[in-house]
N, C-alpha and C. Protein backbone atom coordinates (compact mmCIF):
# COMPACT_ATOMS: atom_id res chain seq x y z
N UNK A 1 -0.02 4.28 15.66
CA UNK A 1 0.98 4.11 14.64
C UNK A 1 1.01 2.63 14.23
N UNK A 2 1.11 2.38 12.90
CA UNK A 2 1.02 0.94 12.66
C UNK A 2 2.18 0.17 12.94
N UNK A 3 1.94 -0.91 12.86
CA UNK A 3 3.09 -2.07 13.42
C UNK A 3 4.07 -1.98 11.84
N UNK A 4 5.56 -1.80 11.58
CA UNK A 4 6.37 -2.62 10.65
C UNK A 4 6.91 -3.43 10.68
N UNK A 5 6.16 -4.06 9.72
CA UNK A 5 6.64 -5.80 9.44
C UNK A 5 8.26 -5.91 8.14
N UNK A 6 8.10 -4.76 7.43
CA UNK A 6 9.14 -5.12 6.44
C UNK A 6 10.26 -4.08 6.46
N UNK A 7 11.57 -4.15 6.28
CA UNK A 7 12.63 -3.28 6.36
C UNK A 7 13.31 -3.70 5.01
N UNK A 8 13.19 -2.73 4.12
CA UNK A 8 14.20 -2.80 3.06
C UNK A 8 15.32 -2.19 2.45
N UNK A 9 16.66 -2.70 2.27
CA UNK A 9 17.70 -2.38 2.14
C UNK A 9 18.26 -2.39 0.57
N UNK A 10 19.19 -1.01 0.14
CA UNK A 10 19.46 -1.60 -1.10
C UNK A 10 21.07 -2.14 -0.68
N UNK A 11 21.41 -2.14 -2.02
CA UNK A 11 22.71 -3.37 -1.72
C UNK A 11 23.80 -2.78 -0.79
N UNK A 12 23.96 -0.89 -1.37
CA UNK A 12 24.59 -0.57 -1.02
C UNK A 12 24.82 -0.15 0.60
N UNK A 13 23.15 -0.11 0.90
CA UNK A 13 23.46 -0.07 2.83
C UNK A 13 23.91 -1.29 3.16
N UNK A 14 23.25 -2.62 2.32
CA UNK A 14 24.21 -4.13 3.40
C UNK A 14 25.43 -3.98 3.18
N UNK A 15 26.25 -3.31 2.37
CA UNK A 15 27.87 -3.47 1.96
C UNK A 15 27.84 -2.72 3.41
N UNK A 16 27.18 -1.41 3.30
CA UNK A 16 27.75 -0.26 4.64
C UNK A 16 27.34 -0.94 6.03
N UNK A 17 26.27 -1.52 6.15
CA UNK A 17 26.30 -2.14 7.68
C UNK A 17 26.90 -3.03 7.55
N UNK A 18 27.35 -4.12 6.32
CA UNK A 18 28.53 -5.54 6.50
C UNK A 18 29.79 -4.77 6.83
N UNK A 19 30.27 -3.44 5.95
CA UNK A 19 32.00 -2.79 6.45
C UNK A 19 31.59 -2.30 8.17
N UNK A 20 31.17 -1.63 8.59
CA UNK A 20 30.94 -1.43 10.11
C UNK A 20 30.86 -2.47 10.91
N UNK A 21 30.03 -3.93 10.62
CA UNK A 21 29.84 -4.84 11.38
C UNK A 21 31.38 -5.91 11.59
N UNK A 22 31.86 -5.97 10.51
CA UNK A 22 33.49 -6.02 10.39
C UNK A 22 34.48 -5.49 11.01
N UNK A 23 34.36 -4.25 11.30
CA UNK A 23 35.25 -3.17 12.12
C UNK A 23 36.42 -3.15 11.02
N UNK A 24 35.69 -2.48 9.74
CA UNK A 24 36.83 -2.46 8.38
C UNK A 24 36.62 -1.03 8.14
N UNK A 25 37.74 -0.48 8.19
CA UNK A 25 38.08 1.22 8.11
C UNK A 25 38.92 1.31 7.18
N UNK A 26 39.28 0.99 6.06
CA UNK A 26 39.80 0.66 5.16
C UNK A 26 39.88 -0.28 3.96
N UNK A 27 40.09 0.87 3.04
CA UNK A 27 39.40 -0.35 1.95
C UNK A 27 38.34 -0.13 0.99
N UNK A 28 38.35 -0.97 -0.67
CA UNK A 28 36.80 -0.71 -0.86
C UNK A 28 36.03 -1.92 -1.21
N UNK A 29 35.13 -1.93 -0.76
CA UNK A 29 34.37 -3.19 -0.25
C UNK A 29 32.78 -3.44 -1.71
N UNK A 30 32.72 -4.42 -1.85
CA UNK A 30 31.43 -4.49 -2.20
C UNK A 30 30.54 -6.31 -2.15
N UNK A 31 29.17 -5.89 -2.02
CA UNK A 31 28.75 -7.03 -1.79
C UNK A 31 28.81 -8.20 -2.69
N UNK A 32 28.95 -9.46 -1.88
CA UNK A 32 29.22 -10.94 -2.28
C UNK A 32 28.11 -11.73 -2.20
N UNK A 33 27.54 -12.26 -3.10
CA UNK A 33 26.37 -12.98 -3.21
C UNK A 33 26.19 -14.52 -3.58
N UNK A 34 26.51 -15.65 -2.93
CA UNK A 34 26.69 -16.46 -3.05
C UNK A 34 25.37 -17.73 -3.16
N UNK A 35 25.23 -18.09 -4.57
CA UNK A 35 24.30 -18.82 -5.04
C UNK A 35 24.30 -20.45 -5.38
N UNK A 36 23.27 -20.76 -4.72
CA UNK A 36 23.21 -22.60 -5.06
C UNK A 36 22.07 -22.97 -5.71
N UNK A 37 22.57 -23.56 -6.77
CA UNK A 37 21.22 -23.73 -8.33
C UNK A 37 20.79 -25.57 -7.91
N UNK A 38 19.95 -25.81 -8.52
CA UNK A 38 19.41 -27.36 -8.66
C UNK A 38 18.80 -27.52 -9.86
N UNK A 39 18.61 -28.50 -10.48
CA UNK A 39 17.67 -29.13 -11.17
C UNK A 39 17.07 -29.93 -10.28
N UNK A 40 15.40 -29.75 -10.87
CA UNK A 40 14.62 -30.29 -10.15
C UNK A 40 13.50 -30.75 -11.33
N UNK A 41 12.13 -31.12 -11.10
CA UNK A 41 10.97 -31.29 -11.81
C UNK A 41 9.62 -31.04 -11.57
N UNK A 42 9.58 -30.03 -11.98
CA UNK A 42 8.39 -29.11 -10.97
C UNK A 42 7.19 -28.54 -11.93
N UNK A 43 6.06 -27.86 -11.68
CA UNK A 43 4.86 -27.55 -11.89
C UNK A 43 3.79 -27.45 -11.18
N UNK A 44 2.55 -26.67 -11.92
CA UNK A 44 1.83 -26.83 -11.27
C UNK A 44 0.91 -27.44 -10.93
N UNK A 45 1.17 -28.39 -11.26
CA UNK A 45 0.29 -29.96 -11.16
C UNK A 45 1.13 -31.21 -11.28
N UNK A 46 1.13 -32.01 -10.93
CA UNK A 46 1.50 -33.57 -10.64
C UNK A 46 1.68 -33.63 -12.28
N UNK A 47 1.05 -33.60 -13.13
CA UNK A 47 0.50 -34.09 -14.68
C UNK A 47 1.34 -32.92 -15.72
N UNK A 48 1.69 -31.56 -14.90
CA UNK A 48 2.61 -30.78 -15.86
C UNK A 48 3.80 -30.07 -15.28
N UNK A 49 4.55 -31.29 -14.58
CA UNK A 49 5.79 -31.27 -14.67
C UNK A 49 6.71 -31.15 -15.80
N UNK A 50 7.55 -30.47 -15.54
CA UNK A 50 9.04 -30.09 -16.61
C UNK A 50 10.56 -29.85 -15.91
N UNK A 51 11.33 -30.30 -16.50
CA UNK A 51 12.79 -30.16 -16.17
C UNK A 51 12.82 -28.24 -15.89
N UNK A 52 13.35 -28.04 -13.87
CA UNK A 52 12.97 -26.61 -13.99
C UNK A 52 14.66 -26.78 -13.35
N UNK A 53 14.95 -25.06 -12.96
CA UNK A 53 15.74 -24.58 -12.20
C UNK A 53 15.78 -24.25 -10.77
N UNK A 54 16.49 -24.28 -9.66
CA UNK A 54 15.79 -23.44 -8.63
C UNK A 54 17.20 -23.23 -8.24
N UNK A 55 17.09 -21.63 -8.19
CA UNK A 55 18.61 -20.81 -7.49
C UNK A 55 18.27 -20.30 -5.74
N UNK A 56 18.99 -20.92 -5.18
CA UNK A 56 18.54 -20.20 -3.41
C UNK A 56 19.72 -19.47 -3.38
N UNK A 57 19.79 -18.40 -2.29
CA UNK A 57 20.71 -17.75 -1.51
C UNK A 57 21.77 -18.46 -0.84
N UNK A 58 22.70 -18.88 -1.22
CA UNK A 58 23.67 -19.48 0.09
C UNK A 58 24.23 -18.65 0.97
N UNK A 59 24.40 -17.68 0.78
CA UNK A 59 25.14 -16.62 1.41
C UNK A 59 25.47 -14.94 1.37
N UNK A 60 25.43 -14.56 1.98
CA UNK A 60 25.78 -12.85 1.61
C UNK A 60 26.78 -12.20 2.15
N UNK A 61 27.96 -11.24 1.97
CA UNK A 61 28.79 -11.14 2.51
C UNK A 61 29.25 -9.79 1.69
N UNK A 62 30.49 -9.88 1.91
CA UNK A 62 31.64 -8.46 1.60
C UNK A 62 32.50 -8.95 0.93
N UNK A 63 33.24 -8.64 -0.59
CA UNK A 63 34.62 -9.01 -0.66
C UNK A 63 35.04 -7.65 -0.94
N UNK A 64 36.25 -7.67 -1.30
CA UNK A 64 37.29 -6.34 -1.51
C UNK A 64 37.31 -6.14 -3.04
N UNK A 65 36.84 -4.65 -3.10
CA UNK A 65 36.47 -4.54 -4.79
C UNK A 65 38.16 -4.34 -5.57
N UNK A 66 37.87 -4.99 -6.82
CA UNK A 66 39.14 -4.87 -7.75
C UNK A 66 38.91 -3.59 -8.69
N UNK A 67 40.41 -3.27 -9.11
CA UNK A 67 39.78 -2.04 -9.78
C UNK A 67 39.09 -1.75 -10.63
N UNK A 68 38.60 -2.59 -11.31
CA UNK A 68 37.86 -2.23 -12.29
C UNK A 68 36.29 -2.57 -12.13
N UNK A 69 36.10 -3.04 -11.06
CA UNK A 69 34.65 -2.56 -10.01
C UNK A 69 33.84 -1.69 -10.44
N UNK A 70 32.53 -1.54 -10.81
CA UNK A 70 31.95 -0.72 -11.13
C UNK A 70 31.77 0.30 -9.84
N UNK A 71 32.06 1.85 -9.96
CA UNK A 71 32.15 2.72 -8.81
C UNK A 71 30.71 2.58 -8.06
N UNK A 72 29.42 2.59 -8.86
CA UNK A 72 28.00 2.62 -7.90
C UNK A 72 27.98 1.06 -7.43
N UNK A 73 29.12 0.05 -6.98
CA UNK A 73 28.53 -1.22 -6.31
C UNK A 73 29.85 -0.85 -5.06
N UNK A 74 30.26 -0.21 -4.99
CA UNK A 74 31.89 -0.28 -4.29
C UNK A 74 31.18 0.79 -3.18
N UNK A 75 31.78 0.27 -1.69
CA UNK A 75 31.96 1.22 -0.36
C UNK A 75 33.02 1.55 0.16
N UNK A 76 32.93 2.57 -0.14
CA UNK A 76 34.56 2.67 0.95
C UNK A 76 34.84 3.04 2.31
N UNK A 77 35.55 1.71 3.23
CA UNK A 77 35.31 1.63 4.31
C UNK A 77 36.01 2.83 4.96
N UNK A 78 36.69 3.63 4.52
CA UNK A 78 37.41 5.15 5.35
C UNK A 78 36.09 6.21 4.96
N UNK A 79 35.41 6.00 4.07
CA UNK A 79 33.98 7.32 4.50
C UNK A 79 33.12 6.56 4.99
N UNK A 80 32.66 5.15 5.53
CA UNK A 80 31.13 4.57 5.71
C UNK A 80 31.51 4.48 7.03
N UNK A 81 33.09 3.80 7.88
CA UNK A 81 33.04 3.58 8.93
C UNK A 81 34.89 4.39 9.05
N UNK A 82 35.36 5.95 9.19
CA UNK A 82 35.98 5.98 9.62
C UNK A 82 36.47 5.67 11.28
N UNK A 83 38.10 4.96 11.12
CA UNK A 83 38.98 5.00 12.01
C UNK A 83 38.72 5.84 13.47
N UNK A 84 38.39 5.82 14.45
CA UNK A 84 38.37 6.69 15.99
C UNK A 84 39.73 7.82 15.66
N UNK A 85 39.66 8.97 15.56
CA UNK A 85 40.28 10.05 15.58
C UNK A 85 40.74 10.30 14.26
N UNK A 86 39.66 10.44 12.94
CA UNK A 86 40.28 10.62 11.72
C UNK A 86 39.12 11.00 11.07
N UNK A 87 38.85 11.67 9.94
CA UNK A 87 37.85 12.55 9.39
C UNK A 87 37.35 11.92 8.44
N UNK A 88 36.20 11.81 8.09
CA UNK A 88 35.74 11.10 7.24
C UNK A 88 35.67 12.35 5.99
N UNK A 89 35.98 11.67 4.86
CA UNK A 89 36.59 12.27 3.53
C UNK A 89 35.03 12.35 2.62
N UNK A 90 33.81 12.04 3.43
CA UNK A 90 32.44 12.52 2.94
C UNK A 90 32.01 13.47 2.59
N UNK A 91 31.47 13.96 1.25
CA UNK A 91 31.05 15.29 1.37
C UNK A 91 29.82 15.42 1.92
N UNK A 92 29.59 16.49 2.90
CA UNK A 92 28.23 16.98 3.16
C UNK A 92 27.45 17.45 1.65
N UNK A 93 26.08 16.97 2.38
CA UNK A 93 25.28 17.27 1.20
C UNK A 93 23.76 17.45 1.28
């Protein structure tokens, strides 16, 4: 069996493993993406440099969706991680 090197997630499983890793059973959650831009002067050569951009990742996280949240970015932490003795409101499917 071959070795895996890559695991890929869409947004909506990091919201669901960030609400579980939280211990948040309540709530609707969606992911926070926190970005740090620069100007810099870059190319691909010494001789064709130009005024560029560069955006990195600062951070990734959870905030608490407002209502007007688009419904396919939002988790809700009572079906992804219900409460110890309470039913999760999931439909089978």
């Amino acid at each position: 069996m071959p070795e895996v090197n890559q695991y890929v997630f869409t947004h909506r499983e990091l919201t669901e493993m960030m609400v579980k890793q939280a211990g948040l059973h309540e709530g609707k959650w969606m992911l926070l993406v926190s970005f740090a831009f620069a100007a810099v002067n870059g190319g691909p050569a010494p001789d064709q440099l130009m005024p560029s951009a560069v955006a990195g990742v600062q951070s990734v996280g959870i905030q608490r969706a407002m209502p007007d949240s688009p419904p396919s970015l939002i988790v809700d932490a009572a079906e992804v991680n219900p409460a110890v003795g309470t039913k999760s409101k999931r439909k089978k499917g």
